[in-house]
Protein backbone atom coordinates (compact mmCIF):
# COMPACT_ATOMS: atom_id res chain seq x y z
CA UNK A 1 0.00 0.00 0.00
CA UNK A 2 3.18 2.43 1.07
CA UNK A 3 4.63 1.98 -2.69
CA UNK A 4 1.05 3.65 -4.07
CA UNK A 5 1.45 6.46 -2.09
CA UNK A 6 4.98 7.67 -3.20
CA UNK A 7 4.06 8.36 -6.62
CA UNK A 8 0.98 11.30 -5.99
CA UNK A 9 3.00 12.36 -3.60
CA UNK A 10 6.35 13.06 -6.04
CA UNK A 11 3.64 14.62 -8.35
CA UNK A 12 2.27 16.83 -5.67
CA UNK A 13 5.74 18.01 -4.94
CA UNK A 14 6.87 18.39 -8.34
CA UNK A 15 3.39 20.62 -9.11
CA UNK A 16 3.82 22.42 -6.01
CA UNK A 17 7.58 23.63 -7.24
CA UNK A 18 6.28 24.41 -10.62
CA UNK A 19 2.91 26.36 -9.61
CA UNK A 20 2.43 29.99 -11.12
CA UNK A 21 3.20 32.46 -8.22
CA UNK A 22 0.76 35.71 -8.73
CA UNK A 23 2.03 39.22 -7.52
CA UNK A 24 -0.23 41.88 -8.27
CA UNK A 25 0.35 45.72 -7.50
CA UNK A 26 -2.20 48.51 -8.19
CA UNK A 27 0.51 50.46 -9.98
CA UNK A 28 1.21 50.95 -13.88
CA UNK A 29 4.66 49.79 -14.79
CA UNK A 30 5.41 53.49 -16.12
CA UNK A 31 5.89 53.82 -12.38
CA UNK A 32 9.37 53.67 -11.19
CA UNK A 33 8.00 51.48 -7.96
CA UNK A 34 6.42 49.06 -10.34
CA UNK A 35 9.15 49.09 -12.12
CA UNK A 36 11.39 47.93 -9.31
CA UNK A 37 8.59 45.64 -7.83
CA UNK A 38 8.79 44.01 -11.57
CA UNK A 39 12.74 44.03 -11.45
CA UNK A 40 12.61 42.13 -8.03
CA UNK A 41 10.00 39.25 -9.47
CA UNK A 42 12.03 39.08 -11.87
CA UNK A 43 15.21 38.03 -10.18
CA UNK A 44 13.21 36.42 -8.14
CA UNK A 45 12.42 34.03 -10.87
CA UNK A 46 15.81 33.30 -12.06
CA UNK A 47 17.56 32.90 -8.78
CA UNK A 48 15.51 31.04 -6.91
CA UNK A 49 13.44 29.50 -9.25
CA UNK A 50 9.72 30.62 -9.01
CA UNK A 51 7.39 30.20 -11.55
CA UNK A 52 6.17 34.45 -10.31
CA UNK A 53 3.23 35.92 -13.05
CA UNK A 54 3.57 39.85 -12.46
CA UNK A 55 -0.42 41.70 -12.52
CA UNK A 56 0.35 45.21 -13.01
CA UNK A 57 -2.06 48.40 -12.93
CA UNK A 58 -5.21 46.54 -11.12
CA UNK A 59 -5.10 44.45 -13.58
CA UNK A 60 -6.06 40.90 -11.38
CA UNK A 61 -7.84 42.44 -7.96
CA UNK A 62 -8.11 46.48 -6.86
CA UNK A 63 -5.85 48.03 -4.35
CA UNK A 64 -8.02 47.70 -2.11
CA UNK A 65 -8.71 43.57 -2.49
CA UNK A 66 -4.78 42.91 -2.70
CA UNK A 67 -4.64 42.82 1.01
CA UNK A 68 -7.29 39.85 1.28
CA UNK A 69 -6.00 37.90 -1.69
CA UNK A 70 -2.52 37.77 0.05
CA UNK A 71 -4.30 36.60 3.30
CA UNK A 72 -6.24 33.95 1.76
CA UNK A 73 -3.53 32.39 -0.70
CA UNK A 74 -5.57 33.64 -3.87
CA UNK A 75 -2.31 35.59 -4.52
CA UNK A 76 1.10 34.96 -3.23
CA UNK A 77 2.55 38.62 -3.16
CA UNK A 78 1.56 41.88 -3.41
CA UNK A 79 2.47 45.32 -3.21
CA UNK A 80 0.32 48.13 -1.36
CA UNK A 81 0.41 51.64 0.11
CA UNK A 82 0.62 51.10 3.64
CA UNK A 83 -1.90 53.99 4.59
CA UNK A 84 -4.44 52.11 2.79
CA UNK A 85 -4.67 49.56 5.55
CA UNK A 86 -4.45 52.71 7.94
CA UNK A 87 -7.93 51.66 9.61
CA UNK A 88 -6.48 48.23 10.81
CA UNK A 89 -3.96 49.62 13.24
CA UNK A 90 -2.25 53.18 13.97
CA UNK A 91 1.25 51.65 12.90
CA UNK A 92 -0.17 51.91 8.95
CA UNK A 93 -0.44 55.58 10.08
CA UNK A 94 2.49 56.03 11.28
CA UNK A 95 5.11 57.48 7.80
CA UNK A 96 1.84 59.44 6.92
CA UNK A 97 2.23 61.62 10.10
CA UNK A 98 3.29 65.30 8.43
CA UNK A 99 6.59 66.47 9.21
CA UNK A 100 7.80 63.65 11.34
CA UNK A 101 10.34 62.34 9.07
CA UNK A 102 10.78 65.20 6.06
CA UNK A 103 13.86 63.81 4.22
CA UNK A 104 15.17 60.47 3.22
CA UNK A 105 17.55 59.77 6.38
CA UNK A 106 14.78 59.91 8.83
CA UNK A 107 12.36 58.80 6.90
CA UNK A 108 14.69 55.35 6.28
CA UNK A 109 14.72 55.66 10.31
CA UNK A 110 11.40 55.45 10.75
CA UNK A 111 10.74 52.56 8.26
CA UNK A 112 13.53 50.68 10.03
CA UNK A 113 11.65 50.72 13.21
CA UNK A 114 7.98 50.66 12.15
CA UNK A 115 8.92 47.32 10.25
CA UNK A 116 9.62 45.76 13.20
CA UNK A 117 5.96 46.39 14.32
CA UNK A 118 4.72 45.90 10.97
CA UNK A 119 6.23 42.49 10.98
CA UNK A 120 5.31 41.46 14.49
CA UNK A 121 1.28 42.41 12.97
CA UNK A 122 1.55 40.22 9.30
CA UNK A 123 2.99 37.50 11.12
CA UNK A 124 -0.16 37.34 13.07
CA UNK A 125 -2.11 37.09 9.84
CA UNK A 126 0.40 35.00 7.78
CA UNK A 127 2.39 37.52 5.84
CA UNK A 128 5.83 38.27 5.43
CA UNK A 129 7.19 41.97 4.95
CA UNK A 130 9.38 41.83 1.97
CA UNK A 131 10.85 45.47 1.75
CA UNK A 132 9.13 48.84 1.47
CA UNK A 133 9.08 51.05 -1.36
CA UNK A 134 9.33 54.65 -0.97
CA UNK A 135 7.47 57.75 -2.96
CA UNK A 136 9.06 61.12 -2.85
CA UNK A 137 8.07 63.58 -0.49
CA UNK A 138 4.75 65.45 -0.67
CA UNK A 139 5.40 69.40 -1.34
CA UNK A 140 3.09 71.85 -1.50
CA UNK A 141 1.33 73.16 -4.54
CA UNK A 142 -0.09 76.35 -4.92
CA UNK A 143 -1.12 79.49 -7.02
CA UNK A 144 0.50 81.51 -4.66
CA UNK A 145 3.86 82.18 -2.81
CA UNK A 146 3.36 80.95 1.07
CA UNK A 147 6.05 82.00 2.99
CA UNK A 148 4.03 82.03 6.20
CA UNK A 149 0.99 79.82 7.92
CA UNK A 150 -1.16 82.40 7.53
CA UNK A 151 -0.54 82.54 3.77
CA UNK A 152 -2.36 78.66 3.83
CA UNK A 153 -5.33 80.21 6.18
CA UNK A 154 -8.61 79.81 4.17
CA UNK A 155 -7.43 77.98 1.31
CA UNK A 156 -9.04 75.24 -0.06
CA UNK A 157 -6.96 72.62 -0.18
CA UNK A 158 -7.26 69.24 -2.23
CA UNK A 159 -7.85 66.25 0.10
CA UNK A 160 -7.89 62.76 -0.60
CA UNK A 161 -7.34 60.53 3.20
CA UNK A 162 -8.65 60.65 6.38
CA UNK A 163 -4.71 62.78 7.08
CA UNK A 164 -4.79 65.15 4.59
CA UNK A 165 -8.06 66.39 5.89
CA UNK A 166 -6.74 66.63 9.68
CA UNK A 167 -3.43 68.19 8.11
CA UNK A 168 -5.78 70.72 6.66
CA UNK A 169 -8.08 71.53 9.42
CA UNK A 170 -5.09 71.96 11.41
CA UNK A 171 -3.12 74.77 8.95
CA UNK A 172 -7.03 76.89 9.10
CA UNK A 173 -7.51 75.41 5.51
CA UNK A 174 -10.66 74.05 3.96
CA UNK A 175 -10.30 70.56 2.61
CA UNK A 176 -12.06 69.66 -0.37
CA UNK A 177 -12.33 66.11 -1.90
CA UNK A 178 -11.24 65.84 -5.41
CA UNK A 179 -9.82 62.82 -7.40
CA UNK A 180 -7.10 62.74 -8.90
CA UNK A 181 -8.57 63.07 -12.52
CA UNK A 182 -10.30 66.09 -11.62
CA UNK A 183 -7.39 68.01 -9.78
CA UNK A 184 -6.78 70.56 -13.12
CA UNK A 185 -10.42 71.39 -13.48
CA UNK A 186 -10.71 72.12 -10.14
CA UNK A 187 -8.36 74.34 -9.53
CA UNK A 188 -9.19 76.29 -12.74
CA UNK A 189 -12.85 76.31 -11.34
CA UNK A 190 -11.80 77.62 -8.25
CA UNK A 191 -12.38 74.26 -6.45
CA UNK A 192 -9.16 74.13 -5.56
CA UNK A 193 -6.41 76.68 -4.24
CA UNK A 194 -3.66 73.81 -3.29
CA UNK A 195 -2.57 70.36 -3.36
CA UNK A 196 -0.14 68.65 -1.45
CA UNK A 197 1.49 65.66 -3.40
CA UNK A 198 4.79 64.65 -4.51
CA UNK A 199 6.61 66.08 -7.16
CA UNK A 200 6.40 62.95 -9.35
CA UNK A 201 2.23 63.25 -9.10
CA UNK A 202 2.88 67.35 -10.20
CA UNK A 203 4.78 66.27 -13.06
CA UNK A 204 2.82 63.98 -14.22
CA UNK A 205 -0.77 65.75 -13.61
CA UNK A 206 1.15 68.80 -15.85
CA UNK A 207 0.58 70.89 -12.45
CA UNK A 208 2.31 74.04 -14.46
CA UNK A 209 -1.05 73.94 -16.19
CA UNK A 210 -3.21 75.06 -13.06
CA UNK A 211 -0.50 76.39 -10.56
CA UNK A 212 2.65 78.80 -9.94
CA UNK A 213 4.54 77.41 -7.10
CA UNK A 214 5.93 74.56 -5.61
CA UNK A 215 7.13 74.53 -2.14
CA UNK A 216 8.88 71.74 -0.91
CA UNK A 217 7.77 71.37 2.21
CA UNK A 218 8.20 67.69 2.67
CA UNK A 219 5.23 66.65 4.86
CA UNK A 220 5.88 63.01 4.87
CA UNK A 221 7.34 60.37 2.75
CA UNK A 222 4.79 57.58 2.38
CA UNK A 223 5.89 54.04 1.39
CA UNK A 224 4.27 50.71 -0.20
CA UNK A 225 4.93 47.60 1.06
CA UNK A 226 6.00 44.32 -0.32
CA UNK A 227 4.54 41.48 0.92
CA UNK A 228 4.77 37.64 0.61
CA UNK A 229 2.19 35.16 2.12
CA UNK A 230 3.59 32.57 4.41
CA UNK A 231 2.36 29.07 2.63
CA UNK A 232 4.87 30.48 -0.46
CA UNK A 233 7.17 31.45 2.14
CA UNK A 234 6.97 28.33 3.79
CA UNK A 235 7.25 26.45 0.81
CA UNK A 236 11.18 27.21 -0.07
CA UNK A 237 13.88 25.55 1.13
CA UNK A 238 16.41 27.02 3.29
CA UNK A 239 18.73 27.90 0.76
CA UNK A 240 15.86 30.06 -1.65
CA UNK A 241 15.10 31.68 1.90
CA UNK A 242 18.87 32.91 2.47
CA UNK A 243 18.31 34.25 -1.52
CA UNK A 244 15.13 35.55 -1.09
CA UNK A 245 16.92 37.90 1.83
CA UNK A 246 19.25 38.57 -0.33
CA UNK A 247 17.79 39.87 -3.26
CA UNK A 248 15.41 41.93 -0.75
CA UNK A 249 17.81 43.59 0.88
CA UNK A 250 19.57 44.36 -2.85
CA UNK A 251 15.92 45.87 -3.77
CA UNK A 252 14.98 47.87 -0.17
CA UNK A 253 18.67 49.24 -0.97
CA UNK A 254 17.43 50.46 -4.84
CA UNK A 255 13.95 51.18 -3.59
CA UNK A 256 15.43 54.23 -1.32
CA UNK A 257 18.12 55.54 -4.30
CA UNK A 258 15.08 55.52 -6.81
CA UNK A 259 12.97 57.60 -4.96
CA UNK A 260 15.89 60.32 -4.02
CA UNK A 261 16.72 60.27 -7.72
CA UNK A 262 13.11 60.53 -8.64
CA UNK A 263 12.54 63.46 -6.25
CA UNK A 264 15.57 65.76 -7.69
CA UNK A 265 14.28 64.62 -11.37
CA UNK A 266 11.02 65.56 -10.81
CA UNK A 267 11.44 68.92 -8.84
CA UNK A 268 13.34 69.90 -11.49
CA UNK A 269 11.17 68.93 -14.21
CA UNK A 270 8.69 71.41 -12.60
CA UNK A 271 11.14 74.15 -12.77
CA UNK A 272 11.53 73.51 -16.36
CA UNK A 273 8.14 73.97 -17.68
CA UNK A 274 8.43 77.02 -15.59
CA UNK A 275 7.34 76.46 -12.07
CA UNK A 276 8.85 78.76 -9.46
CA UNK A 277 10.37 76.38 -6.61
CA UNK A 278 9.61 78.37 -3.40
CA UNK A 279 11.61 77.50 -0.75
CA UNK A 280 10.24 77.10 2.93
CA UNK A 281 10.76 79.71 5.05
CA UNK A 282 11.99 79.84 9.08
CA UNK A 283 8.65 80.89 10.01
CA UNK A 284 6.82 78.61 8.09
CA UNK A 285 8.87 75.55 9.15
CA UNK A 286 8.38 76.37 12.52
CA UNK A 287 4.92 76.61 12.45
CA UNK A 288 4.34 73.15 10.48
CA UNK A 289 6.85 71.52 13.12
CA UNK A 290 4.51 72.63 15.32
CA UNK A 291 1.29 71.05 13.56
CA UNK A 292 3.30 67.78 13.11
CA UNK A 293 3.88 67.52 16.68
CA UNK A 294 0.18 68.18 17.20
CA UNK A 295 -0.99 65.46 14.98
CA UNK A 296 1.52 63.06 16.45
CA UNK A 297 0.16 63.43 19.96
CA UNK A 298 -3.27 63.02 18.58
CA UNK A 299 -1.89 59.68 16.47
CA UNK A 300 -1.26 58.41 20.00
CA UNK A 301 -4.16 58.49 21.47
CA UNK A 302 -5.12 55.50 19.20
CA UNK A 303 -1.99 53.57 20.06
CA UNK A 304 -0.74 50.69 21.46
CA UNK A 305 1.88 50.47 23.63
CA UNK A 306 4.00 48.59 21.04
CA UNK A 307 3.37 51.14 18.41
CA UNK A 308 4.15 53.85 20.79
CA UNK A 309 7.24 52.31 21.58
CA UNK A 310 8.20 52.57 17.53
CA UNK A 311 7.72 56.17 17.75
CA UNK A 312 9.38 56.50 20.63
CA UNK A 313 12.73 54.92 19.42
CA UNK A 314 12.59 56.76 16.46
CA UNK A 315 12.22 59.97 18.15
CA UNK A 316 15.53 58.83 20.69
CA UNK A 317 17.18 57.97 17.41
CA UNK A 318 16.50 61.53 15.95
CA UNK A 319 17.39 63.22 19.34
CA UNK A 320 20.81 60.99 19.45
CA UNK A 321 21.97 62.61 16.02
């Protein structure tokens, strides 16, 4: 009976190694993070061996159903905004908190300790944290110089998360929700006064088109995440796992260059098709350092104790410098 159980079984294993692994991402590969979430399946494939079918642009679930499709197997990884999931716990929250971390040192600081806690939470629902994948900072568009906070006092002010609108409320400006397909026609309607997004989104919304200035005010640096499910994870054999850290670490490493490359690019794009690049003045830094610290005691009201304890080595690492 023992000798008609080896065969299925050698077929099960030899299907297993040989089964299509789905990623999916919500992003178009004209993207540079798709593009280096492609790169890294890619590799993937040829040095470890997986059999990895990339879904770019929503093109298998939404952004919003990636996050279920990793937890029940449908999909084996996935790439996705962290604030997205920032109703599950405060720790999504946490890079979206303006002018916490407002350049790429910090804000590598504060990824290196909220993965800990993001970690400790996937494991809990069988996911593995690959590496995270950074955007450039969010600056502030506007018609207008703004050299002060009162200059942002009654504007109406594009909002688009549950953060923006709080960030808003607390600089005295009106938020306003507007997609981002409608973001020129509303501020040529009036709808709109200001937007604060990254330089790559103002480059490629044409934001010359609608407004005068960029200021770079760098009110957080928000990150996606790169996730693997833990039946593929479990799955390899200890030698792909020592590979598969490799090859992340070689990506988290490219991840951070891209976006500081794509930031300079970018800013100066704008300044080539004419936009004046303000820069932020004493007064108004002061004053947004001020709202920042605001929204961070407010952030930890909703907290746990291990999520506080993220932000709190962060800040000792900050204060340390």
């Amino acid at each position: 009976m023992r000798h008609y159980l080896i065969l299925p079984l050698l077929l099960f294993a030899v299907f297993t190694l040989h089964a299509k692994q789905h990623f999916a991402t919500p992003y178009s590969e004209r993207v540079y993070v798709t593009q280096i979430t492609k790169a890294f399946a890619d590799e993937l494939n040829r040095e470890i061996g997986l059999n990895i079918v990339f879904h770019s642009g929503e093109s298998l679930y939404k952004h919003n159903e990636i996050y279920r499709a990793l937890r029940t197997n449908q999909i084996q990884l996935g790439e996705i905004f962290i604030a997205r999931l920032s109703n599950h716990a405060a720790i999504y929250q946490l890079d979206n908190l303006p002018f916490l971390a407002t350049n790429f040192s910090s804000a590598q600081q504060l990824a290196n300790q909220q993965a800990v806690e993001l970690r400790s939470q996937f494991a809990e629902h069988g996911l593995h944290l690959l590496f995270t994948n950074p955007w450039p900072p969010q600056g502030l568009f506007t018609s207008k110089a703004i050299k002060t906070a009162n200059d942002l006092s009654g504007l109406k002010v594009r909002s688009y998360s549950a953060m923006t609108a709080k960030l808003a409320n607390h600089l005295k400006m009106i938020p306003t929700a507007v997609s981002s397909a409608e973001i020129a026609q509303a501020f040529a309607t009036g709808m709109i006064e200001a937007m604060i997004t990254s330089p790559a989104t103002g480059v490629s919304s044409r934001a010359w088109q609608f407004s005068r200035y960029y200021t770079p005010i760098n009110a957080w640096i928000p990150k996606n995440m790169v996730l693997m499910n833990h039946a593929l994870y479990q799955s390899l054999t200890p030698t792909q796992k020592q590979k598969l850290k490799q090859v992340v670490n070689k990506y988290q490493q490219r991840a951070w260059q891209q976006a500081e490359q794509q930031t300079t690019q970018m800013t100066k794009l704008l300044a080539d098709n004419g936009m004046i690049i303000s820069p932020v003045s004493d007064s108004l830094s002061q004053s947004l350092k001020i709202v920042g610290a605001n929204m961070a005691q407010e952030w930890a009201l909703n907290a746990t104790q291990s999520e506080l304890h993220v932000l709190q080595k962060f800040k000792e690492q900050q204060n340390a410098q």
